[in-house]
PDB file of N, CA and C in Angstrom:
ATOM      1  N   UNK A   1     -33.944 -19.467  35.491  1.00  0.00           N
ATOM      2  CA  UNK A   1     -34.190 -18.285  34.703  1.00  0.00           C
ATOM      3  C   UNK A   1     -33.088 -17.258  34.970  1.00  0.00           C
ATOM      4  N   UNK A   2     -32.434 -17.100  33.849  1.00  0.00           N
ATOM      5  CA  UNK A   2     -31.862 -15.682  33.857  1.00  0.00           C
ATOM      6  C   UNK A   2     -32.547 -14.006  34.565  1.00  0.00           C
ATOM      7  N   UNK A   3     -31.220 -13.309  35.110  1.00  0.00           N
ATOM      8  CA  UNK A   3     -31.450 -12.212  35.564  1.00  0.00           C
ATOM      9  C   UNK A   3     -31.338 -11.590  34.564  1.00  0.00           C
ATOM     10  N   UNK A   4     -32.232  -9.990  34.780  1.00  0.00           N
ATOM     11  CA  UNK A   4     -31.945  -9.590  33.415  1.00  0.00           C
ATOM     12  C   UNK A   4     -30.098  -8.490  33.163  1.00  0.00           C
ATOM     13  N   UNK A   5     -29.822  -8.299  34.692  1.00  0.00           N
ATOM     14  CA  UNK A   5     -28.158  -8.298  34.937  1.00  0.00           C
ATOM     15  C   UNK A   5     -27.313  -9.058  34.231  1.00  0.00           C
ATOM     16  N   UNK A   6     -27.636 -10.306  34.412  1.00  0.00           N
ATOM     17  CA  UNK A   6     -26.525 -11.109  34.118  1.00  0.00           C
ATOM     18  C   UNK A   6     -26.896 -11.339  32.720  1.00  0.00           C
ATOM     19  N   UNK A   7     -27.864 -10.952  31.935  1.00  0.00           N
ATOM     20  CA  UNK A   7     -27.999 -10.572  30.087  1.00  0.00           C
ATOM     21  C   UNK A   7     -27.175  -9.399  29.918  1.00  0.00           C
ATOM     22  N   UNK A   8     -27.550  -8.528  31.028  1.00  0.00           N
ATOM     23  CA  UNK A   8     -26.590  -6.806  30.564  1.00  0.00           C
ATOM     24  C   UNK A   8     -25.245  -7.004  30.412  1.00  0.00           C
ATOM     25  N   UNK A   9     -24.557  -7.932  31.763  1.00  0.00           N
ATOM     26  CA  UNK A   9     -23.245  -7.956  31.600  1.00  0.00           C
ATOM     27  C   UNK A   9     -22.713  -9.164  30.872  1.00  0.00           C
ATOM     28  N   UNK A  10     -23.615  -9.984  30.002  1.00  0.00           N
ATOM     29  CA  UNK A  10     -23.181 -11.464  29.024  1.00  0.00           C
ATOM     30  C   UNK A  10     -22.814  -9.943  27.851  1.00  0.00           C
ATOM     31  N   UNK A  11     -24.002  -9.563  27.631  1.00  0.00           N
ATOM     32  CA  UNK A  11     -23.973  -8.809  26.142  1.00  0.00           C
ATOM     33  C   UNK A  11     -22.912  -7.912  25.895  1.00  0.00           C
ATOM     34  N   UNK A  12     -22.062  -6.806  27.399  1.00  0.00           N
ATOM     35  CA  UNK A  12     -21.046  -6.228  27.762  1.00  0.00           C
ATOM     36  C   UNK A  12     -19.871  -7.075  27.234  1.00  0.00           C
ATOM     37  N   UNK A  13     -20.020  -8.169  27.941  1.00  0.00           N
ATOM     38  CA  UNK A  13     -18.666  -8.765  27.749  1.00  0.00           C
ATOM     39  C   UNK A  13     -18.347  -8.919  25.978  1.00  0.00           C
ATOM     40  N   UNK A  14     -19.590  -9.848  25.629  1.00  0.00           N
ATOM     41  CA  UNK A  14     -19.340  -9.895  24.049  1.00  0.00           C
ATOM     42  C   UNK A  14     -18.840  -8.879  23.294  1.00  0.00           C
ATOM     43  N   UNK A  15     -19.630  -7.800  23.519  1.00  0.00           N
ATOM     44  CA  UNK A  15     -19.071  -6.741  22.981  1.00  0.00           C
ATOM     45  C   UNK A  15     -17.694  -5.888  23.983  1.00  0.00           C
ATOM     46  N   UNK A  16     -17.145  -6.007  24.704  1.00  0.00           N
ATOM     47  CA  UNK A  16     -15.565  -5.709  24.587  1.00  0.00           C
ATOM     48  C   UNK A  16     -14.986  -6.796  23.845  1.00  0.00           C
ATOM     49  N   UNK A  17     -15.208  -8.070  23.789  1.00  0.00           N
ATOM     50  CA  UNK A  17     -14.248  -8.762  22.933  1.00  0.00           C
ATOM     51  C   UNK A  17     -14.555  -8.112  21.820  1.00  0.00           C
ATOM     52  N   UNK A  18     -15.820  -8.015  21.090  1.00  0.00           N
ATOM     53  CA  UNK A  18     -15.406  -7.880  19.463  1.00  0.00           C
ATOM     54  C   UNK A  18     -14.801  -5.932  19.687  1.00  0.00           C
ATOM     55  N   UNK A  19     -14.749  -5.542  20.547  1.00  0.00           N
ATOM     56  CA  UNK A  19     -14.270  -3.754  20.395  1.00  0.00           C
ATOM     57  C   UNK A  19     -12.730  -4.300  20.409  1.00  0.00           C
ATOM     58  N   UNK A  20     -12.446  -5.223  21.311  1.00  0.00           N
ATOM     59  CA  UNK A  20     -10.784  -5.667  21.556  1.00  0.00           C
ATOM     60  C   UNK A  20     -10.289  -6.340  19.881  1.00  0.00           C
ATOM     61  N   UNK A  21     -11.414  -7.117  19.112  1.00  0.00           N
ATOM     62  CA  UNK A  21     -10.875  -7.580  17.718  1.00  0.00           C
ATOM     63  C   UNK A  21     -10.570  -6.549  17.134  1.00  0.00           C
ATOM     64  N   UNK A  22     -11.888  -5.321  17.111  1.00  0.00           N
ATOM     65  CA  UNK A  22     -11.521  -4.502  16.050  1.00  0.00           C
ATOM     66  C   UNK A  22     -10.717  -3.605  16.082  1.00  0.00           C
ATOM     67  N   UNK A  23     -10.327  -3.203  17.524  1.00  0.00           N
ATOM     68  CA  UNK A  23      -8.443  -2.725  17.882  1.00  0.00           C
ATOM     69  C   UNK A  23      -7.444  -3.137  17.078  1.00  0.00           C
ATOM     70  N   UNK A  24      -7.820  -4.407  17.116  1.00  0.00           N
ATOM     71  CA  UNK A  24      -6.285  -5.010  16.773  1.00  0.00           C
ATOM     72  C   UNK A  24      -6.298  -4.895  15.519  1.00  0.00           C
ATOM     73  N   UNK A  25      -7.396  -5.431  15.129  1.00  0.00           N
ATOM     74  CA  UNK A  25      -7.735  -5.259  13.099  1.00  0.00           C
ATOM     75  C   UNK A  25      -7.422  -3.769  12.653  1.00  0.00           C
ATOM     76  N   UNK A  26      -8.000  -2.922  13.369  1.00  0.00           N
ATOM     77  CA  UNK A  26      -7.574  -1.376  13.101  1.00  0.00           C
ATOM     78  C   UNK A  26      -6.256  -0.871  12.609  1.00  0.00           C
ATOM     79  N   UNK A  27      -5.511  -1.588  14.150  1.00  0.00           N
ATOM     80  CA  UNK A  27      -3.986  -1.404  14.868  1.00  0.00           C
ATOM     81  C   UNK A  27      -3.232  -1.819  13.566  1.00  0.00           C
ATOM     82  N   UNK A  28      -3.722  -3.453  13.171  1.00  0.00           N
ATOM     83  CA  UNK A  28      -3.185  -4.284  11.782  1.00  0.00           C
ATOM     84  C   UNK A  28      -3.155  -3.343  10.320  1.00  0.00           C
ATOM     85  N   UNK A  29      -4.132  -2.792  10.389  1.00  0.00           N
ATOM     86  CA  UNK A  29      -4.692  -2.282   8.881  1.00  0.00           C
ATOM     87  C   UNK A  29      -3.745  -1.196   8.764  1.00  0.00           C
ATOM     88  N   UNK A  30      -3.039  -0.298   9.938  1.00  0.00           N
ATOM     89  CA  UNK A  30      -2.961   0.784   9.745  1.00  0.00           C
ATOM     90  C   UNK A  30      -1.113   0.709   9.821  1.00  0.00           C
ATOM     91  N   UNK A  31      -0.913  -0.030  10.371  1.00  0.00           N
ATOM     92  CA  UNK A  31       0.555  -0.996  10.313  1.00  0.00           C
ATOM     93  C   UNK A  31       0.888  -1.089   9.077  1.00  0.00           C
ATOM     94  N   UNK A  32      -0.347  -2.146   8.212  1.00  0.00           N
ATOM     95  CA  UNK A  32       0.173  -2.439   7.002  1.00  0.00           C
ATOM     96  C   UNK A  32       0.469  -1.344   5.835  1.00  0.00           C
ATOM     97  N   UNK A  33      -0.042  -0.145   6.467  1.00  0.00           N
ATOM     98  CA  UNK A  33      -0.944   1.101   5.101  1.00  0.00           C
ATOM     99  C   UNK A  33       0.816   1.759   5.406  1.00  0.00           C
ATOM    100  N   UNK A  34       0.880   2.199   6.551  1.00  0.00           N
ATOM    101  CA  UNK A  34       2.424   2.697   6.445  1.00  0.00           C
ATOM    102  C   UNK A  34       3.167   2.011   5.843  1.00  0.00           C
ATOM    103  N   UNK A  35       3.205   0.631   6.010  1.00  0.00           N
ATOM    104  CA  UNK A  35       4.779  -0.078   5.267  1.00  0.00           C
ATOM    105  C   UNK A  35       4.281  -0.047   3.641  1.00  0.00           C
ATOM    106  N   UNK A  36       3.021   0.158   3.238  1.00  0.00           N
ATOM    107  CA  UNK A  36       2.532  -0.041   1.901  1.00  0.00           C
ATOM    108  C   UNK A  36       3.377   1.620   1.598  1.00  0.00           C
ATOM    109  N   UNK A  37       2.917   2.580   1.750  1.00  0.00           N
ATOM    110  CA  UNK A  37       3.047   3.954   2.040  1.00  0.00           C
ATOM    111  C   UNK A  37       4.862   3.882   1.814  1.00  0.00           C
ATOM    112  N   UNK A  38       5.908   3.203   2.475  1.00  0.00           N
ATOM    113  CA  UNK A  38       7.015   3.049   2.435  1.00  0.00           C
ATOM    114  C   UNK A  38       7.045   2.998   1.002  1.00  0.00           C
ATOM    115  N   UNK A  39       7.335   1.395   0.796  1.00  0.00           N
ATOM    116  CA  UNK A  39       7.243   0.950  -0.154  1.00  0.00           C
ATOM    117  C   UNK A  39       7.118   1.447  -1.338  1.00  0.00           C
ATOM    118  N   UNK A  40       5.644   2.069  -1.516  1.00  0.00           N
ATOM    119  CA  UNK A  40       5.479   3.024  -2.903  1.00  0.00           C
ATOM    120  C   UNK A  40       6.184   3.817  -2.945  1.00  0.00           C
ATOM    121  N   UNK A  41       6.884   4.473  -1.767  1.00  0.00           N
ATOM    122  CA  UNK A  41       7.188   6.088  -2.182  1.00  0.00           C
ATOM    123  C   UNK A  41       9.288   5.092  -2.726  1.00  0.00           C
ATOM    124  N   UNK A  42       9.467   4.146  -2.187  1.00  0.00           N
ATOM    125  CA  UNK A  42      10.872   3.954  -2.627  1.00  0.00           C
ATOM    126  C   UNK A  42      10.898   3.248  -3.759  1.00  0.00           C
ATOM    127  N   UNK A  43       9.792   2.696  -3.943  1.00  0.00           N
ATOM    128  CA  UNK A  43       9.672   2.119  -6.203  1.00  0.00           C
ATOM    129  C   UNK A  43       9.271   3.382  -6.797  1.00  0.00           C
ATOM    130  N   UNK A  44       8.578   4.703  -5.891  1.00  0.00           N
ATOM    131  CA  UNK A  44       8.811   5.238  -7.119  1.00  0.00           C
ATOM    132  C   UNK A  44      10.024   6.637  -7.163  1.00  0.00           C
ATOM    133  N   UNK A  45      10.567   6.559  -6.215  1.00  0.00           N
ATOM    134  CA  UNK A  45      11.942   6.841  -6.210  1.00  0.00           C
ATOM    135  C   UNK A  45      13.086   6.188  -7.259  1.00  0.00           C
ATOM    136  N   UNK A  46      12.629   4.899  -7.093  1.00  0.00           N
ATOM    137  CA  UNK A  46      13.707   4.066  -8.143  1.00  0.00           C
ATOM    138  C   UNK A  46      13.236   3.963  -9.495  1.00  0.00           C
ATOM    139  N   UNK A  47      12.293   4.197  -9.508  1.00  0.00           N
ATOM    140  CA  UNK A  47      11.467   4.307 -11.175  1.00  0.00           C
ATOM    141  C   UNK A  47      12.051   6.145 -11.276  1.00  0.00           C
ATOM    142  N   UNK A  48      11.915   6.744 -11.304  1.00  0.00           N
ATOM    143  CA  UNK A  48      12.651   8.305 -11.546  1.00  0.00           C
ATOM    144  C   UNK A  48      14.204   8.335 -11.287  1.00  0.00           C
ATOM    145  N   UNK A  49      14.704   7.246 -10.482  1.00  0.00           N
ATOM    146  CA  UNK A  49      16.633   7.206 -10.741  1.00  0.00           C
ATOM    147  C   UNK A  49      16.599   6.365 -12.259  1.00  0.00           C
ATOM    148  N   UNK A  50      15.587   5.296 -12.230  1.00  0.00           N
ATOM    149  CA  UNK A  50      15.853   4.617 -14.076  1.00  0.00           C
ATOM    150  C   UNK A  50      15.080   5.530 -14.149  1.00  0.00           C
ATOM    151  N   UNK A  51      14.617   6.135 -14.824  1.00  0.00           N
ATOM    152  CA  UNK A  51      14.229   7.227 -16.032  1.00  0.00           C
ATOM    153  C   UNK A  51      15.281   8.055 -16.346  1.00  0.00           C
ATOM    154  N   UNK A  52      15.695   8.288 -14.907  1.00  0.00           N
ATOM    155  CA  UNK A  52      16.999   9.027 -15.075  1.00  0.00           C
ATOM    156  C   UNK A  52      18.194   8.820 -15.996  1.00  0.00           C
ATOM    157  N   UNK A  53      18.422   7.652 -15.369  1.00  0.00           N
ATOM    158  CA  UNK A  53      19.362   7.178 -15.973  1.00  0.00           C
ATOM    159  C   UNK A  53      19.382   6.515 -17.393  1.00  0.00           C
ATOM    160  N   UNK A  54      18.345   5.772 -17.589  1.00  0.00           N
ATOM    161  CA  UNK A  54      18.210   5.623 -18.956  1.00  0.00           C
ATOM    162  C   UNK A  54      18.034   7.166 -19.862  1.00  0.00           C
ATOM    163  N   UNK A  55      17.794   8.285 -19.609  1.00  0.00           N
ATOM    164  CA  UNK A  55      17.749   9.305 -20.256  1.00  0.00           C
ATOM    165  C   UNK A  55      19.332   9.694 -20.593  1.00  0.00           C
ATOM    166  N   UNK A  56      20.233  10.090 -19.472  1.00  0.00           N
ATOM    167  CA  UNK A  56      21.508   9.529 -19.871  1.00  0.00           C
ATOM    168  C   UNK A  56      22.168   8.737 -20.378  1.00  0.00           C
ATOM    169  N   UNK A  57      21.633   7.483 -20.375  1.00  0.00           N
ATOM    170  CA  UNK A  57      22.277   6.912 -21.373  1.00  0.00           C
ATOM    171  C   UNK A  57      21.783   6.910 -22.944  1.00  0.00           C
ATOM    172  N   UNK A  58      20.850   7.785 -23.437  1.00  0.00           N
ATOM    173  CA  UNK A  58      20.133   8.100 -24.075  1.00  0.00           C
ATOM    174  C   UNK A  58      21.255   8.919 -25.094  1.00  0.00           C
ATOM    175  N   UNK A  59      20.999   9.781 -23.833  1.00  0.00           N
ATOM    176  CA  UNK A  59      22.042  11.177 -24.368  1.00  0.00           C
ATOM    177  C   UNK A  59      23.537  11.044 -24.496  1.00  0.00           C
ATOM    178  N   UNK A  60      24.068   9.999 -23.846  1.00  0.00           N
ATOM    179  CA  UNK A  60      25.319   9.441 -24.231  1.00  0.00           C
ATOM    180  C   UNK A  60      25.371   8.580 -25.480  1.00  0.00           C
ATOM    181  N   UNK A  61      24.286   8.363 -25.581  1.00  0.00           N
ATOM    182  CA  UNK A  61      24.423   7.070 -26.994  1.00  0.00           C
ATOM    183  C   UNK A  61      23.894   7.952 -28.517  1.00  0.00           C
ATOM    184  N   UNK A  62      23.777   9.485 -27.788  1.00  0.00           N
ATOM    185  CA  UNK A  62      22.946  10.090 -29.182  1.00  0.00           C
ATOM    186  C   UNK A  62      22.273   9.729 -29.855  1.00  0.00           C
ATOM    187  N   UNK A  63      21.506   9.106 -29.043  1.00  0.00           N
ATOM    188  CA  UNK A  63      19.717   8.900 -29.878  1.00  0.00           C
ATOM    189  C   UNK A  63      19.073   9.130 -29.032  1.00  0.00           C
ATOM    190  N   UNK A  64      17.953   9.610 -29.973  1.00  0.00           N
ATOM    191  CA  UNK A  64      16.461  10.238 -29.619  1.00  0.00           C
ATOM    192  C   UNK A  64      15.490   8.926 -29.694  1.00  0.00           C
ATOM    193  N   UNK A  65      14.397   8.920 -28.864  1.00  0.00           N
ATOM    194  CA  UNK A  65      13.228   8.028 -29.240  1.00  0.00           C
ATOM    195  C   UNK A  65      12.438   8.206 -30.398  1.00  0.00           C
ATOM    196  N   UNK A  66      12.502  10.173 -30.122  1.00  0.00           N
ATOM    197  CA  UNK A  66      11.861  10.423 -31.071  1.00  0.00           C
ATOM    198  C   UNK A  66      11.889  10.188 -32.541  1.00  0.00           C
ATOM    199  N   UNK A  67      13.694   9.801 -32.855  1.00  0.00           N
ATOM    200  CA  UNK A  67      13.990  10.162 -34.408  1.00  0.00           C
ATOM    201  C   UNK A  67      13.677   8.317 -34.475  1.00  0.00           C
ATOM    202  N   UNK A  68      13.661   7.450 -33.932  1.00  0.00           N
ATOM    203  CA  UNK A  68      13.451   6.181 -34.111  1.00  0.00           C
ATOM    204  C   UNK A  68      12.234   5.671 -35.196  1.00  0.00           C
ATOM    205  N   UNK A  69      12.586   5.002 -35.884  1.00  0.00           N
ATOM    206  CA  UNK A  69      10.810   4.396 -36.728  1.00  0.00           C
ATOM    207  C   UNK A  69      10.255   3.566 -35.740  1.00  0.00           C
ATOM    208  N   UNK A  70       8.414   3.573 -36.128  1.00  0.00           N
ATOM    209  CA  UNK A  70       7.853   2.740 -35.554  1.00  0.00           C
ATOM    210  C   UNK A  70       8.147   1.164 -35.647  1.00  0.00           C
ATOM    211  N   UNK A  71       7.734   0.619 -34.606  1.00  0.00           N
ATOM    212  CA  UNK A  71       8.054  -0.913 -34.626  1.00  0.00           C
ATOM    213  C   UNK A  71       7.296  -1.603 -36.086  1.00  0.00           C
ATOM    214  N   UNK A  72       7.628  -2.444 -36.717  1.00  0.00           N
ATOM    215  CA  UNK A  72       7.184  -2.739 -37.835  1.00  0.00           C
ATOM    216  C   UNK A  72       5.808  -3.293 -37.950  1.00  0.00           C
ATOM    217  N   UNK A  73       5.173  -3.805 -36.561  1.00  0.00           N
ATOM    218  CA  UNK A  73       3.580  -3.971 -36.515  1.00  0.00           C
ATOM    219  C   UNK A  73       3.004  -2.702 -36.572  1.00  0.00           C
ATOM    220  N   UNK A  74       2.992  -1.473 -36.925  1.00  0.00           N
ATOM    221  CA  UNK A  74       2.287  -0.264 -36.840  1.00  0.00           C
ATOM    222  C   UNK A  74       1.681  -0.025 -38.856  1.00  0.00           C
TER     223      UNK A  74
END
């Protein structure tokens, strides 16, 4: 027969391992959210240099979108 000690410190142990998983899962999640966080902010850096730039070349080619006709499915 079990002590009821050696239940206190079985159930202890279990639970630091799963506190030690969810460290790491934490540690992981929050790793990934910065490089996600990177990422977005430099596509949408490069999506506003092309806007940019296609607007210039816009204005170099003297046309408007606006004065354009609709596509012929409309």
């Amino acid at each position: 027969m079990s002590r009821p000690s050696d239940t206190v410190e079985h159930r202890l142990d279990e639970m630091e391992v799963k506190l030690t998983f969810i460290d790491e899962a934490v540690q992981a999640l929050t790793t990934a959210d910065a490089d996600q966080s990177q990422r977005i902010a430099a596509l949408e850096r490069a999506l506003r240099d092309l806007r940019g730039e296609m607007a210039s070349m816009r204005v170099a080619q003297g046309s408007d979108a606006h004065d354009e006709p609709p596509p012929p499915h409309y």
